[in-house]
Protein backbone atom coordinates (compact mmCIF):
# COMPACT_ATOMS: atom_id res chain seq x y z
CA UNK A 1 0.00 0.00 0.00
CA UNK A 2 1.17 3.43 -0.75
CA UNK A 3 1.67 5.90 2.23
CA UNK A 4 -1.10 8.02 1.76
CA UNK A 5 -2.80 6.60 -0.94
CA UNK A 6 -6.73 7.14 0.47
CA UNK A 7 -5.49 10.76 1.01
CA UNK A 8 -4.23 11.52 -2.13
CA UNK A 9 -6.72 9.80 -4.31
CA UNK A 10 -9.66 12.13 -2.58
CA UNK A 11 -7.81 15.48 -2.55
CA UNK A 12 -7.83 18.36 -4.32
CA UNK A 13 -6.22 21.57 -2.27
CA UNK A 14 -3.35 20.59 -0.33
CA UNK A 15 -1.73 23.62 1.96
CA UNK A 16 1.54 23.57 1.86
CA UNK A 17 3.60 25.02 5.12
CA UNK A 18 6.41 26.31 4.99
CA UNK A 19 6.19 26.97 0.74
CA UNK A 20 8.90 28.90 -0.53
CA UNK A 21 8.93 30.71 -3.70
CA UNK A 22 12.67 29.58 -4.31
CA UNK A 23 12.71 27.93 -7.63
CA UNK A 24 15.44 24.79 -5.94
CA UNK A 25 13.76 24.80 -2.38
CA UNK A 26 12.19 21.13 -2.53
CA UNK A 27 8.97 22.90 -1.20
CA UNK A 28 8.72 24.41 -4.22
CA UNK A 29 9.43 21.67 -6.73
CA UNK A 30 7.50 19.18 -4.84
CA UNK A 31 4.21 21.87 -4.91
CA UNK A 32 4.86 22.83 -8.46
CA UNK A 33 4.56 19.25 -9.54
CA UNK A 34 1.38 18.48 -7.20
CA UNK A 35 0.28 21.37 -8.99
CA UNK A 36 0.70 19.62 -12.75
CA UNK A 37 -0.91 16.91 -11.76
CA UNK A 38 -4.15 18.42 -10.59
CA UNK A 39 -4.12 19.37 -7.08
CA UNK A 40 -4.61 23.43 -5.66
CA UNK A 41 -2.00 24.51 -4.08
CA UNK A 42 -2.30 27.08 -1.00
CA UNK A 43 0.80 28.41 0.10
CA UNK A 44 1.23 28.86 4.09
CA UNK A 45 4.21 31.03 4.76
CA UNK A 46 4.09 34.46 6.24
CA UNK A 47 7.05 35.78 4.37
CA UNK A 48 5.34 35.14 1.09
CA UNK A 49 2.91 37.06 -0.29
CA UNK A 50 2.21 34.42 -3.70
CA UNK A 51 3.98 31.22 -4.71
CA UNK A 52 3.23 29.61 -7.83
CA UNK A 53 0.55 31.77 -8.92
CA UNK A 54 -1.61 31.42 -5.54
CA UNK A 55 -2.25 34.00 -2.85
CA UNK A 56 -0.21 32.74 0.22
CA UNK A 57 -1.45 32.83 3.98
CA UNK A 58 0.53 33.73 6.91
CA UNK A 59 -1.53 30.42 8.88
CA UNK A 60 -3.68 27.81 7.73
CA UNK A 61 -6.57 29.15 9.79
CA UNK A 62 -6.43 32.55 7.07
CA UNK A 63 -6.96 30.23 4.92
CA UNK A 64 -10.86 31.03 3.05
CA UNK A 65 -11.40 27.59 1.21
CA UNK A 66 -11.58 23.60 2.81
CA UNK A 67 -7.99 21.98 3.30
CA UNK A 68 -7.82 18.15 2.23
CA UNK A 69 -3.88 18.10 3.27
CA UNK A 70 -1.83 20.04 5.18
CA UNK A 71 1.73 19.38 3.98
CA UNK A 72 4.54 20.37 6.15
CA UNK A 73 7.82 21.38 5.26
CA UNK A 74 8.99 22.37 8.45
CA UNK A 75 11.40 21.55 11.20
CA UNK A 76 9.70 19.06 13.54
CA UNK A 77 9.84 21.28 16.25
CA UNK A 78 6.79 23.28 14.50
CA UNK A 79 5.20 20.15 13.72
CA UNK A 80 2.97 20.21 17.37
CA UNK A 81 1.16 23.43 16.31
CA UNK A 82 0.63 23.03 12.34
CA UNK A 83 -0.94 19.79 13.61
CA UNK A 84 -3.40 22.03 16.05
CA UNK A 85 -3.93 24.32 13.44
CA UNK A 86 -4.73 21.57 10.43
CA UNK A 87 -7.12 20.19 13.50
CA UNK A 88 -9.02 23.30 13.73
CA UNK A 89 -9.51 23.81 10.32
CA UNK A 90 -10.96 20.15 9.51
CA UNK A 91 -7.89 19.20 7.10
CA UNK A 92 -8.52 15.42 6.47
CA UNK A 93 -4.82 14.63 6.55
CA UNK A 94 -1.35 16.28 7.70
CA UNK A 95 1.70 14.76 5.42
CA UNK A 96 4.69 15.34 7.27
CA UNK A 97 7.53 15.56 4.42
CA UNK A 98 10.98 13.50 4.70
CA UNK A 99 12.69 13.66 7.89
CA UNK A 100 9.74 15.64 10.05
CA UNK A 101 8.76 13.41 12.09
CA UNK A 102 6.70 14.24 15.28
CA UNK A 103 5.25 10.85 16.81
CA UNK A 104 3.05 12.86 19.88
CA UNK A 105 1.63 15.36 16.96
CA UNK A 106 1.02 12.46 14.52
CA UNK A 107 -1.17 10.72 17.49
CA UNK A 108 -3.03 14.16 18.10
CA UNK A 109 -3.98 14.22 14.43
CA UNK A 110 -5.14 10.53 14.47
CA UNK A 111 -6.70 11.08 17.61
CA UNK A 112 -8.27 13.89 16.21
CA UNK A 113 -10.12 11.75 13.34
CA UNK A 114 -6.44 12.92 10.29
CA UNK A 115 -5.18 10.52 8.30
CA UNK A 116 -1.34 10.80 9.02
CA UNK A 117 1.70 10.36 6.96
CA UNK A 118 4.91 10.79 8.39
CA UNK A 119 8.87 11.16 6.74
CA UNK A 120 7.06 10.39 3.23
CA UNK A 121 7.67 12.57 0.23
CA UNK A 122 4.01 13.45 -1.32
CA UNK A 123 5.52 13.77 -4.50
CA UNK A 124 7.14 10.44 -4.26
CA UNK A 125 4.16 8.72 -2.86
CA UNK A 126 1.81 10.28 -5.58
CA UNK A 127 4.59 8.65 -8.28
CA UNK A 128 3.78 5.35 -7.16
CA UNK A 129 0.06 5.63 -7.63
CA UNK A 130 -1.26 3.25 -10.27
CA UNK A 131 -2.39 5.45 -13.04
């Protein structure tokens, strides 16, 4: 089974924290291919003011539209309160990119009713789909 699979089969916006609008920041290359293959992309970052052609939000609660995934590219330390913050919204899932990983968080989402994925590239995951 593919990490994430149910998630990324039924999504269609996935916020992405911690989206830069450097071209070789893997944020960016990871959203701007999520964003070829079909998927809106909401930038979270409050040092950006657009990335990729979308408005971007200093939080995920500024945030006018329903979240499927939250996707974080940020140090796990930050993981605890994206997770609160994807909670509050009612994201379906928080993808925690390669190397963030934040076991207590990831139990709060589940706990909380989120599908979790944890040190999985989306990108990488959504490659493996069967087409």
């Amino acid at each position: 089974m593919i990490a994430g699979e149910k998630l990324l089969k039924n999504a269609k916006t996935i916020a992405v924290v911690g989206l830069s609008g450097t071209r070789w920041r893997p944020s960016y290359g990871v959203s701007e291919y999520m964003r070829s293959v079909g998927y809106r992309i909401i930038p979270v970052n409050p040092k950006e003011t657009e990335v990729l052609g979308e408005k971007a939000y200093a939080t995920l609660e500024d945030i006018p539209v329903p979240v499927d995934i939250v996707n974080i590219f940020r140090q796990p330390r930050f993981v605890p309160d994206i997770v609160d913050s994807a909670i509050r919204i009612g994201a379906k899932g928080v993808w925690m990119q390669e190397e963030v990983v934040h076991e207590e968080a990831a139990q709060k989402a589940r706990d909380a009713g989120l599908e979790v994925v944890m040190d999985r590239c989306i990108l990488k995951e959504h490659r493996k789909l069967p087409r």
